[in-house]
Protein backbone atom coordinates (compact mmCIF):
# COMPACT_ATOMS: atom_id res chain seq x y z
CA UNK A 1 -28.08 -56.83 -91.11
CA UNK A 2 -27.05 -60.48 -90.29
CA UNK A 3 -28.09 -63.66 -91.95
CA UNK A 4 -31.19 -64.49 -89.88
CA UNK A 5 -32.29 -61.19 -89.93
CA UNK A 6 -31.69 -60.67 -93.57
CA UNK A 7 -33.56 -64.11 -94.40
CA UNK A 8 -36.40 -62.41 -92.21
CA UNK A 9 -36.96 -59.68 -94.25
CA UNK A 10 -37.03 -61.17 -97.37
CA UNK A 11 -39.67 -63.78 -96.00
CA UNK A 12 -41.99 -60.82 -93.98
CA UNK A 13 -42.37 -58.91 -97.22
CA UNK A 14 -43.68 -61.60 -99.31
CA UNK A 15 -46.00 -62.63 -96.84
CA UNK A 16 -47.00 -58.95 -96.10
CA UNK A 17 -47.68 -58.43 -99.70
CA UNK A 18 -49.21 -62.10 -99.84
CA UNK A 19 -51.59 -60.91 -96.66
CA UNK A 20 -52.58 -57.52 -98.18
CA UNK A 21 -53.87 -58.79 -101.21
CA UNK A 22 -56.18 -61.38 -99.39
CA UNK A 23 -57.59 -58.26 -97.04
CA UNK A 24 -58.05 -56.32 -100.51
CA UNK A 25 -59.86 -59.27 -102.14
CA UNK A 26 -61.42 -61.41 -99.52
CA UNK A 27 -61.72 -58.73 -96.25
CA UNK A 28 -65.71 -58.85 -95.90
CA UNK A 29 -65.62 -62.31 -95.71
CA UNK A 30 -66.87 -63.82 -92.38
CA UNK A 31 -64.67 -66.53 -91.03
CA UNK A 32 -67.51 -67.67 -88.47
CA UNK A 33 -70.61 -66.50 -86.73
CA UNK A 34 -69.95 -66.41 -82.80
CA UNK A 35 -72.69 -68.00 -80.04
CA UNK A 36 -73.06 -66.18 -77.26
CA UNK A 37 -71.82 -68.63 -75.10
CA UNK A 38 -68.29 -68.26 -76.50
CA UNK A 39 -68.40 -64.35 -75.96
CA UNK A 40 -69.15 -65.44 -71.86
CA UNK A 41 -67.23 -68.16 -71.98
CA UNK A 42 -63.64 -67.21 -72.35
CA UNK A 43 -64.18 -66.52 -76.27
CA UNK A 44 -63.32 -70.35 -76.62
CA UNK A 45 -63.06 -71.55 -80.19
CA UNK A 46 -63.83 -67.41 -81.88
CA UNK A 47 -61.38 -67.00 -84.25
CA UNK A 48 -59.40 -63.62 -83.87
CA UNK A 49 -56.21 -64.31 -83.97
CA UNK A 50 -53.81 -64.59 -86.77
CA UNK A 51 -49.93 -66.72 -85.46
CA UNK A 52 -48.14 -67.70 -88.04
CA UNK A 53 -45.23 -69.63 -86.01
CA UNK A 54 -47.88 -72.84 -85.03
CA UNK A 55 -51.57 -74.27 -85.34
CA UNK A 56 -52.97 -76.29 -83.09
CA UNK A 57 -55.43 -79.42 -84.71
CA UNK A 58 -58.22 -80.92 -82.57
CA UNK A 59 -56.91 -84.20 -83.59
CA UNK A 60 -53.55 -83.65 -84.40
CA UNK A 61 -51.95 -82.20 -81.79
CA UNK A 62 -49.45 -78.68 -82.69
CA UNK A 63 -47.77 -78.24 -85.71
CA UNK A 64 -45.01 -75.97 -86.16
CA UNK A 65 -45.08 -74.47 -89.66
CA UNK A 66 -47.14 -78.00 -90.46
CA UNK A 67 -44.69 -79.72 -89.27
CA UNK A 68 -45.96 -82.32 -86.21
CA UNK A 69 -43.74 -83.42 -83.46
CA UNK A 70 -42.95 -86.25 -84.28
CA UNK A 71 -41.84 -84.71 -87.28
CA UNK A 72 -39.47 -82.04 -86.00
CA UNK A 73 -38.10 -84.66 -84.00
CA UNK A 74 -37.21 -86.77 -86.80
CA UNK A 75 -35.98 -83.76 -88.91
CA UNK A 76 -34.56 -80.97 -87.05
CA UNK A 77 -30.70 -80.69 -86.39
CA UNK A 78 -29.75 -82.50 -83.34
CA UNK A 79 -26.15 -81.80 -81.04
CA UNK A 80 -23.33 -83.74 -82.04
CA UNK A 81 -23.99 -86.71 -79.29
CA UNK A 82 -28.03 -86.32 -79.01
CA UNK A 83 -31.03 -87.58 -80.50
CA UNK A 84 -33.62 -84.81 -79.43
CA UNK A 85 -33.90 -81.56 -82.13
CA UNK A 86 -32.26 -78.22 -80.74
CA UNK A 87 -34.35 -75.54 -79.70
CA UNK A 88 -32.52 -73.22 -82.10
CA UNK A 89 -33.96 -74.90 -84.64
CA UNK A 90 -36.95 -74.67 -83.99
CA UNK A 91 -36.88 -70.94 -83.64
CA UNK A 92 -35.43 -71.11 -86.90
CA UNK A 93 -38.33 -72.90 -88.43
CA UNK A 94 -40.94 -70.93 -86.77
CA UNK A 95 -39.08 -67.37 -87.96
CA UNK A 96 -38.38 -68.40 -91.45
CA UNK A 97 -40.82 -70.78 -92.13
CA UNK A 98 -38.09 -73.48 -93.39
CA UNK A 99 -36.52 -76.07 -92.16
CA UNK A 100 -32.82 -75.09 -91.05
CA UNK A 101 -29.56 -76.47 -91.58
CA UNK A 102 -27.27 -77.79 -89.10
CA UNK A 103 -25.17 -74.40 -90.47
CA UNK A 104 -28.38 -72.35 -89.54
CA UNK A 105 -28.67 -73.87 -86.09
CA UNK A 106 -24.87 -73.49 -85.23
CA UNK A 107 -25.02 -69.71 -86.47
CA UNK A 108 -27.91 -69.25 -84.09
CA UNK A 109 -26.31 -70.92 -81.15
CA UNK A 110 -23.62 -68.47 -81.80
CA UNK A 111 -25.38 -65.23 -82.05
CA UNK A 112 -27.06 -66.54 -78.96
CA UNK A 113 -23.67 -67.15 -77.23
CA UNK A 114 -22.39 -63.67 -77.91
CA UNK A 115 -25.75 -61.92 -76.68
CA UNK A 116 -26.24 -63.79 -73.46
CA UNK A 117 -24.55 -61.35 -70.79
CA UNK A 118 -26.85 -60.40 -68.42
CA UNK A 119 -25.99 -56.75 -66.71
CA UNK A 120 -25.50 -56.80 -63.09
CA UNK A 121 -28.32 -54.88 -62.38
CA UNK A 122 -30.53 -57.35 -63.15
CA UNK A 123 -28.79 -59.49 -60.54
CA UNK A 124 -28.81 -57.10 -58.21
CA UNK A 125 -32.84 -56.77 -58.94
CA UNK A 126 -33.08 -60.90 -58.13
CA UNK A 127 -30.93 -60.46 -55.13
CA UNK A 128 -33.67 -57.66 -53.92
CA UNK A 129 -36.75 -60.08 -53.44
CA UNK A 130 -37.00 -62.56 -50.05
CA UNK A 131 -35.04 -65.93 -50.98
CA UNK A 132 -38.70 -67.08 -50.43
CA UNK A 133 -40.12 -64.85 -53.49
CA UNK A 134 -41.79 -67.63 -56.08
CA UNK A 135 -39.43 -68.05 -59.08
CA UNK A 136 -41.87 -66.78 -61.54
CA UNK A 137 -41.72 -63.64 -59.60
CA UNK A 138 -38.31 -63.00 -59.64
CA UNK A 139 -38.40 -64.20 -63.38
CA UNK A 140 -40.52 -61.87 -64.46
CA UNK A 141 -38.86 -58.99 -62.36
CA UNK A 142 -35.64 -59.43 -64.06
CA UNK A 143 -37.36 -59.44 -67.75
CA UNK A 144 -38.77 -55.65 -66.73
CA UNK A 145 -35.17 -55.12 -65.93
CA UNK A 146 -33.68 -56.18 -68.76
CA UNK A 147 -35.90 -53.49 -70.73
CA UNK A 148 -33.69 -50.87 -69.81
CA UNK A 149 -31.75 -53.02 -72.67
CA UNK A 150 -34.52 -52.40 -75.28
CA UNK A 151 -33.20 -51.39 -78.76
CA UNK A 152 -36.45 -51.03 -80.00
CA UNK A 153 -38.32 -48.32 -77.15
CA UNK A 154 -34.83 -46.36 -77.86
CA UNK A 155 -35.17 -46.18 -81.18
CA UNK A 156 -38.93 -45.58 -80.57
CA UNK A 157 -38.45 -42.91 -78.85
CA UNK A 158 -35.57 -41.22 -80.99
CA UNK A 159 -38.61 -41.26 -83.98
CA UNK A 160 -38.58 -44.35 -86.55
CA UNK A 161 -40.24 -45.26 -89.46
CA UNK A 162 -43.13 -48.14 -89.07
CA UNK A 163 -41.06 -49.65 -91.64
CA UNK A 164 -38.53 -50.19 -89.35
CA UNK A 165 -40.27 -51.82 -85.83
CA UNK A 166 -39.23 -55.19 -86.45
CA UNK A 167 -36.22 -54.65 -87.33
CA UNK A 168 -35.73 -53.22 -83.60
CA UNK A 169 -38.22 -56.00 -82.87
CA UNK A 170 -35.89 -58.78 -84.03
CA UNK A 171 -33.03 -57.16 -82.16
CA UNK A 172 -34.39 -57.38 -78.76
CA UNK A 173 -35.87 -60.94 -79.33
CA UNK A 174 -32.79 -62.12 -80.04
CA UNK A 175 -30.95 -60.47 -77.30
CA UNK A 176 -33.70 -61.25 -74.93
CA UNK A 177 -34.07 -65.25 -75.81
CA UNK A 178 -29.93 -65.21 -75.21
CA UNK A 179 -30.29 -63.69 -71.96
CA UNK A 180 -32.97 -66.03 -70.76
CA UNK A 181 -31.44 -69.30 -69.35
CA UNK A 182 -28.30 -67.36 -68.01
CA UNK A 183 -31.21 -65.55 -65.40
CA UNK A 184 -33.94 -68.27 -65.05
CA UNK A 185 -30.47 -70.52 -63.71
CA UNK A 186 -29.50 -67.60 -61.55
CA UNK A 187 -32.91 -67.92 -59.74
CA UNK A 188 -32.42 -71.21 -59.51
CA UNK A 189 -29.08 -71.48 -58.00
CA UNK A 190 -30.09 -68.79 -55.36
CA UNK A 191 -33.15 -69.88 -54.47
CA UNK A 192 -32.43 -73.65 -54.46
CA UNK A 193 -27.68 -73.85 -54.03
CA UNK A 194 -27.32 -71.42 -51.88
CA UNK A 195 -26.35 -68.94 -54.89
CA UNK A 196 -23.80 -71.17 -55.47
CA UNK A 197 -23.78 -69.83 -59.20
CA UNK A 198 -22.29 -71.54 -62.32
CA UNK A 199 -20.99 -69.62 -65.30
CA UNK A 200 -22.20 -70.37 -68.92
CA UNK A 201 -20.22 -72.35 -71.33
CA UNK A 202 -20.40 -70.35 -75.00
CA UNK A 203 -19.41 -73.83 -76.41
CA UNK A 204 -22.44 -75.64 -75.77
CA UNK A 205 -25.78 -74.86 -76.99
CA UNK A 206 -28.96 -73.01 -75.80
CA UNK A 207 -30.67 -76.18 -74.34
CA UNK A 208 -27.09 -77.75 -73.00
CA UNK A 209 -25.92 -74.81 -71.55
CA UNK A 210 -29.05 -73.82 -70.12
CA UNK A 211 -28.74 -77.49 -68.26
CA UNK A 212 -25.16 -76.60 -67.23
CA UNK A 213 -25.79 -73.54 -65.69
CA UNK A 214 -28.40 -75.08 -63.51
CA UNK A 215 -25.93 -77.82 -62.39
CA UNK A 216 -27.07 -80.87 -64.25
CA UNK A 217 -24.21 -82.18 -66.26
CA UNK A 218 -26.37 -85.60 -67.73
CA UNK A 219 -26.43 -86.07 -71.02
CA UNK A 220 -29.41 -87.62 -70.49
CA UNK A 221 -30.78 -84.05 -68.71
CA UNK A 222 -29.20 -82.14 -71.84
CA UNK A 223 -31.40 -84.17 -73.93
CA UNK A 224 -34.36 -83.72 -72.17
CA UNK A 225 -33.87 -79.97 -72.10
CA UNK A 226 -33.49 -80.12 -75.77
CA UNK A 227 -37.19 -82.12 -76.27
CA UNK A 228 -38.38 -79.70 -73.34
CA UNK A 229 -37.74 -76.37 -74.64
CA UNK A 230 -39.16 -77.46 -77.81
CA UNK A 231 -42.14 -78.90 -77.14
CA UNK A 232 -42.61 -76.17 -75.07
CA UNK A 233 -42.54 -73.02 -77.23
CA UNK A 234 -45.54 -72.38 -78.94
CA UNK A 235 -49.16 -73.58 -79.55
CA UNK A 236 -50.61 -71.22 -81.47
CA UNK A 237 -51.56 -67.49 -80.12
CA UNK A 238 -54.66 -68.05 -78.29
CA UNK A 239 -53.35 -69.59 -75.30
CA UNK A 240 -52.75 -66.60 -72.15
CA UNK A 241 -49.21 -66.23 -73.06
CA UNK A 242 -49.06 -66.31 -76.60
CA UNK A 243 -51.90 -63.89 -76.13
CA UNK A 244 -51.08 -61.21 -73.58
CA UNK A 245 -47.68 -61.04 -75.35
CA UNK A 246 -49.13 -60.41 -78.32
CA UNK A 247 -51.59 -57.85 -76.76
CA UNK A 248 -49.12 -55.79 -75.43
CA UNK A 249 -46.71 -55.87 -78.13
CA UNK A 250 -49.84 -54.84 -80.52
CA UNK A 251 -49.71 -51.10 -77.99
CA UNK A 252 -46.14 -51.67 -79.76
CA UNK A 253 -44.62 -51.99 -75.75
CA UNK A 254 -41.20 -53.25 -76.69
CA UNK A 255 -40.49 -57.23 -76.48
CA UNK A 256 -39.38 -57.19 -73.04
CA UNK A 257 -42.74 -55.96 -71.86
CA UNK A 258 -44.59 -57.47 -73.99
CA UNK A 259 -43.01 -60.83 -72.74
CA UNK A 260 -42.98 -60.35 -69.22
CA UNK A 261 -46.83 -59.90 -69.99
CA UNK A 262 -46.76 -63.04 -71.46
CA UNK A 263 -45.01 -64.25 -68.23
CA UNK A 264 -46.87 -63.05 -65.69
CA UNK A 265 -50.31 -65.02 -67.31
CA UNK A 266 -48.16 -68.20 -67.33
CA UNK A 267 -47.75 -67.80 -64.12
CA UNK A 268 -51.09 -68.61 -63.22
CA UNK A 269 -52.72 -72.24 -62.18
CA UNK A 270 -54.55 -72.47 -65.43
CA UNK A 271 -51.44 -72.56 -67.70
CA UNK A 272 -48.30 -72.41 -66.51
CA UNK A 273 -48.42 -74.01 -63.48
CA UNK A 274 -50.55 -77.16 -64.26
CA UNK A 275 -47.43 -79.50 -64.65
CA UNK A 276 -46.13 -78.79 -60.72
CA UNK A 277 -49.81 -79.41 -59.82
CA UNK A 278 -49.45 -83.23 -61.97
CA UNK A 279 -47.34 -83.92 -59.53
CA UNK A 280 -48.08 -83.01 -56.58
CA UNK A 281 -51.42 -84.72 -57.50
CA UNK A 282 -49.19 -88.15 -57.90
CA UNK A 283 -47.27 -87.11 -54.56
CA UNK A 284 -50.64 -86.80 -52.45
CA UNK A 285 -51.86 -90.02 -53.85
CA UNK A 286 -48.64 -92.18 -53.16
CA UNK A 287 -48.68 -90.81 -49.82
CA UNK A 288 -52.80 -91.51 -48.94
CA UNK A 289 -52.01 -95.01 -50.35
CA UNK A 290 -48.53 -95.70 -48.51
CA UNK A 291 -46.51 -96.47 -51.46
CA UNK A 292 -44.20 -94.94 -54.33
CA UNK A 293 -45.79 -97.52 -56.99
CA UNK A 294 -49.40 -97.76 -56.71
CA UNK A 295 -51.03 -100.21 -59.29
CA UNK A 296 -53.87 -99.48 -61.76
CA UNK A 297 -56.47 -100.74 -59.81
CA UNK A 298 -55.38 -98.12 -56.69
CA UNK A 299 -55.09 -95.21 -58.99
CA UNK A 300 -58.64 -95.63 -60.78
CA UNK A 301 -60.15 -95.34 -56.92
CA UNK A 302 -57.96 -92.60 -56.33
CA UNK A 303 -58.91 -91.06 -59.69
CA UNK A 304 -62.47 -91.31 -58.58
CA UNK A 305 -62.25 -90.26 -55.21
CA UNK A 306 -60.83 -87.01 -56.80
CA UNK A 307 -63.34 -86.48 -59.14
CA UNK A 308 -66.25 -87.29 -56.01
CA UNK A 309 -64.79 -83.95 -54.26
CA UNK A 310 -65.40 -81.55 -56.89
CA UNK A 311 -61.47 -81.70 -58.38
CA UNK A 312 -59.67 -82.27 -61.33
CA UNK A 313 -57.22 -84.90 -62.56
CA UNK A 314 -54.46 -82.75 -63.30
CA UNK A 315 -52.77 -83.12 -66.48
CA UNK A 316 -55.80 -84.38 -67.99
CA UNK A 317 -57.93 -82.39 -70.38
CA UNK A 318 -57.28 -79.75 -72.89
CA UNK A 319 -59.63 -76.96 -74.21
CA UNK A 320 -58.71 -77.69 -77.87
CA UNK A 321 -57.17 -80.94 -78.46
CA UNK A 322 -59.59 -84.07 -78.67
CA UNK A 323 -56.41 -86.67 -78.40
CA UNK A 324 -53.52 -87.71 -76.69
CA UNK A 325 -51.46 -84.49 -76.74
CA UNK A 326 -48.21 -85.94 -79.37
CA UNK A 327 -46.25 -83.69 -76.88
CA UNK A 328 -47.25 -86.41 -74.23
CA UNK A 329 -46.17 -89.09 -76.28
CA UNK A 330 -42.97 -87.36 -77.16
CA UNK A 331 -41.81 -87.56 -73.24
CA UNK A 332 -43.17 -90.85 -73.31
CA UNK A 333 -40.74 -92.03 -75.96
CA UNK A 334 -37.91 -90.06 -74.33
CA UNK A 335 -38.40 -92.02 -70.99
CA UNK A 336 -38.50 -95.10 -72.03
CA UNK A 337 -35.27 -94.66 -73.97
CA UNK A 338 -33.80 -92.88 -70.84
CA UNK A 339 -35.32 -93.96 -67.36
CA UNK A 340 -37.97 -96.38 -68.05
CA UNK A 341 -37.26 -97.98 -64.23
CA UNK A 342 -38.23 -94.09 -62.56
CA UNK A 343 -41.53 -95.79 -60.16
CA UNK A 344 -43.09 -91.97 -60.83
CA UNK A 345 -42.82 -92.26 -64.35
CA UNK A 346 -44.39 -95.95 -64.44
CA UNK A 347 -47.16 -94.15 -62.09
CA UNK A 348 -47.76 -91.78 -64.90
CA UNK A 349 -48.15 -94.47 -67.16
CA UNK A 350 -50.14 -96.60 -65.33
CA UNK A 351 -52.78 -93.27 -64.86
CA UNK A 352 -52.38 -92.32 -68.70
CA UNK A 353 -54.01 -96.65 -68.96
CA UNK A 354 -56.79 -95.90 -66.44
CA UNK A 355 -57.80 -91.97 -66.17
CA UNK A 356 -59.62 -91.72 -70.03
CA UNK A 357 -61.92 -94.39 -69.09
CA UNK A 358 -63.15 -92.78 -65.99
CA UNK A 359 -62.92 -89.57 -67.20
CA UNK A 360 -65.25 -90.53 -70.46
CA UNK A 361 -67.66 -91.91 -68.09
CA UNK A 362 -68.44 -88.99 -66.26
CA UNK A 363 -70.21 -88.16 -70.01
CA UNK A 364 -69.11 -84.34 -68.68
CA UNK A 365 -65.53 -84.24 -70.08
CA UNK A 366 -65.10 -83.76 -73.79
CA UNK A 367 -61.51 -84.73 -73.81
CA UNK A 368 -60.25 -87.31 -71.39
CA UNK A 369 -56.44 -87.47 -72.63
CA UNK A 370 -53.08 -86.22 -70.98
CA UNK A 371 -51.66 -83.20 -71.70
CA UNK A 372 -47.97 -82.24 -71.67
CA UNK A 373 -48.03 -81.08 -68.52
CA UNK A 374 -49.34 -84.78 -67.25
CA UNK A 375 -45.47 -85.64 -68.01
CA UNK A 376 -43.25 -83.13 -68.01
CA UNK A 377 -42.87 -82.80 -64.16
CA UNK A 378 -42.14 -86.91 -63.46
CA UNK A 379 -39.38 -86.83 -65.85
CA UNK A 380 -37.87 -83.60 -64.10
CA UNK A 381 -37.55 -85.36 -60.89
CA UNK A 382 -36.51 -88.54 -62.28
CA UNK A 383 -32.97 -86.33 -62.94
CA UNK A 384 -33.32 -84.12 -59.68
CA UNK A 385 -35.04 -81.05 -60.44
CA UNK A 386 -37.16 -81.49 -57.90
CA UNK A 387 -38.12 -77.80 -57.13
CA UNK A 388 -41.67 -78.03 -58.26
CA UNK A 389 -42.00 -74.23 -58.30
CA UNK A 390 -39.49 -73.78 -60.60
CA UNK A 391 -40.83 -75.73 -63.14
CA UNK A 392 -42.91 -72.69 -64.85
CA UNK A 393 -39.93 -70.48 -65.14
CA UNK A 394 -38.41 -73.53 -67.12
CA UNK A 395 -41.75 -73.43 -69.45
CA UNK A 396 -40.76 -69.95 -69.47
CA UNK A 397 -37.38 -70.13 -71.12
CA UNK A 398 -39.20 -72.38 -73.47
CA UNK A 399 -42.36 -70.69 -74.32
CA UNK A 400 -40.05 -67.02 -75.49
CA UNK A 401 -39.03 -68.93 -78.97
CA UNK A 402 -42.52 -68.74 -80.18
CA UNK A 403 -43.97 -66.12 -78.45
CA UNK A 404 -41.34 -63.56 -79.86
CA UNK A 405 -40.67 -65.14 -82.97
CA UNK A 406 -44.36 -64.38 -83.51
CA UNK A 407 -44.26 -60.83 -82.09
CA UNK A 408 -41.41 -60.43 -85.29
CA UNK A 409 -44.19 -61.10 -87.28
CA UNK A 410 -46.50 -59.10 -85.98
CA UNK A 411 -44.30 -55.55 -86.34
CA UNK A 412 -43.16 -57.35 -89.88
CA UNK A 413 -46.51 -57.66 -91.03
CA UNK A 414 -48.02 -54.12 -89.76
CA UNK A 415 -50.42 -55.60 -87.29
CA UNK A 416 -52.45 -53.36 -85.63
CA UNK A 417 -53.28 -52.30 -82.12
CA UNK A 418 -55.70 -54.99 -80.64
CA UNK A 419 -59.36 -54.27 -79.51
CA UNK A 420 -62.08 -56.56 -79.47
CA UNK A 421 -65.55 -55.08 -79.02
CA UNK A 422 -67.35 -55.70 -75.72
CA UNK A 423 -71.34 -55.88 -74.91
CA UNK A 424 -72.97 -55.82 -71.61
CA UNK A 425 -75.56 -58.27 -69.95
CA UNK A 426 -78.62 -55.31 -70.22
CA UNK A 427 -77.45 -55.43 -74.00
CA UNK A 428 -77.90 -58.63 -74.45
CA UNK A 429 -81.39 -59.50 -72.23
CA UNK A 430 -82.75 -55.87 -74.51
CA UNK A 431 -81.82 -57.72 -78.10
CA UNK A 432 -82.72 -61.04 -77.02
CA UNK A 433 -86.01 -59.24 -76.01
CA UNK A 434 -86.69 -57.72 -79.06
CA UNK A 435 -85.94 -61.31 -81.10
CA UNK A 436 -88.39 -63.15 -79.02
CA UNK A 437 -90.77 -60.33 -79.66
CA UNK A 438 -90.19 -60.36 -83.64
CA UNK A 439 -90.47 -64.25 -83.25
């Protein structure tokens, strides 16, 4: 079947066995009892979900397979020249559960390589929308096109075993991560160059070529794709994307769907497109204050003044994490070993010293510490990607490694169909009734 693949399978049925014996055992067990508030509230903190690829620690930030960030930093393989882990590897890890060799990342980059031809069609499905079409929407437009690709609704549909979904499963992931970077750059090119388009290179890797196709040729940029794309794929299944892809896939729509699911949540202002809003918070403020390097004492006003009109800090905040997201400090680290003399970096810096104190003081905000988003965006127009909208399609790209590593899973392990069950308000005021009349 392919080394990966093989490796795979021999992992999934372990677990699966590993899985059905704690059901067997340990299945009327509750896990928590759930307040009322969290069934209004966006389910926040309920327990439903089972991810394998990531879990995300109040006080520890993500960890991939345990592992942290700074972690896979430190001990995922790396390109030849670089210091920042490769993507690939990552995938690896979250798929297999081990950490890979510089053997498994270089076979991955390869089958990646070979995979990544796009079909015209899909092009011709980009060139359809208005140049002035948001990225996201022409992203996610050309991952419903690519489904006409889909080994596994073909197979479906010709009658397969249940033993055999992710097998199809795995297929189309892989094909569908290789095809990724190769269409988010053609968006880019035409929406931003003109479609001035640039052709991949099958001798660099996911992250690098991804960066070359684009038009950034920095080593510096390579790297930070390499940390981006990363840090970027996965934080556990609850979040909208990790979610809604799993949702869909659990109807068993085929990856492609099931991702451009995942997409078109990421898409909105609550997730995906919180780092463009970072800065164009920074933008607004250098501009009301007349300068492109406002000091600590300007930003706390301006950090109030935002708060006094009913508005968030941007980038601040997170509805799990009660520290400084490591993710954060991983970009941190990257820019002051790459452009520590960017003035919109230092302004990121200089709010990350002032905005937890302000924000703790309001006593309303139970975690007053930068996300990633608070500096992915600076360092992105430190190199010249300065096409703000664009930056979700990029978070895109990334976020596909877990997401669909996880959706493997999910056929490998038999997973059913999800479906939560709902009450209504006139159930709950009749129960709550008939407590307070008991009581």
């Amino acid at each position: 079947m392919g080394y990966l693949k093989d490796l795979f399978k021999e992992k999934s049925d372990v677990h699966g066995k590993e899985i059905k014996a704690i059901i067997e055992k340990y299945g009327n067990r509750k896990v928590e009892d759930v307040l009322l508030a969290q069934v209004y509230q966006g389910m926040r903190g309920i327990t439903g979900l089972v991810t394998e690829t990531s879990l995300l620690d109040a006080n520890e930030g993500i960890r991939f397979r345990g592992y942290s960030i700074p972690e896979l930093r430190e001990k995922l393989p790396k390109a030849e020249t670089g210091n920042e882990p490769l993507p690939e590897g990552l995938f690896h890890l979250m798929l297999i559960g081990d950490l890979p060799t510089q053997n498994d990342v270089e076979h991955i980059s390869a089958v990646w390589a070979r995979r990544s031809h796009v079909p015209n069609y899909v092009f011709s499905v980009i060139e359809a929308f208005p140049i002035s079409a948001h990225p996201m929407t022409q992203f996610t437009a050309a991952i419903v096109a690519l489904q006409t690709e889909s080994k596994f609704a073909k197979a479906y549909n010709d009658g397969i075993s249940k033993k055999e979904y992710w097998s199809y499963v795995y297929e189309d992931t892989m094909t569908l991560i290789a095809r990724l970077p190769r269409v988010a750059a053609y968006i880019y090119r035409r929406k931003y160059r003109n479609g001035d388009h640039i052709q991949p290179d099958g001798m660099l890797d996911w992250a690098g070529n991804f960066a070359h196709m684009l038009g950034f040729e920095d080593e510096g940029f390579k790297e930070l794709m390499r940390l981006y794309l990363t840090i970027h794929a996965d934080h556990e299944g609850g979040n909208v994307s990790a979610h809604a892809t799993h949702l869909v896939g659990s109807a068993l729509s085929d990856p492609y769907l099931s991702f451009a699911a995942g997409m078109t949540g990421l898409a909105g202002p609550l997730h995906g497109l919180a780092n463009q809003e970072v800065v164009r918070w920074i933008e607004e403020m250098c501009k009301e204050l007349d300068t492109d390097a406002p000091n600590k004492e300007q930003i706390a006003e301006y950090i109030k003044k935002t708060l006094l009109e009913g508005k968030v800090v941007p980038g601040y905040g997170h509805a799990v994490l009660r520290k400084t997201d490591p993710r954060f400090v991983a970009q941190m680290e990257f820019a002051k070993r790459h452009c520590p003399e960017s003035k919109m970096i230092q302004t990121v810096w200089n709010i990350y010293e002032v905005a937890p104190t302000i924000l703790e003081n309001t006593g309303k905000i139970k975690n007053p510490w930068p996300n990633v988003d608070a500096h992915s965006g600076a360092l992105l127009k430190h190199y010249g990607l300065v096409e703000e909208d664009f930056y979700t399609v990029m978070f895109g790209v990334s976020r596909a490694l877990g997401v669909l590593a996880s959706l493997c899973w999910d056929r490998a392990l038999g997973f059913p169909i999800e479906r939560p069950k709902s009450i209504t308000t006139e159930w709950v005021k009749k129960n709550i009734a008939k407590e307070e009349a008991v009581a």
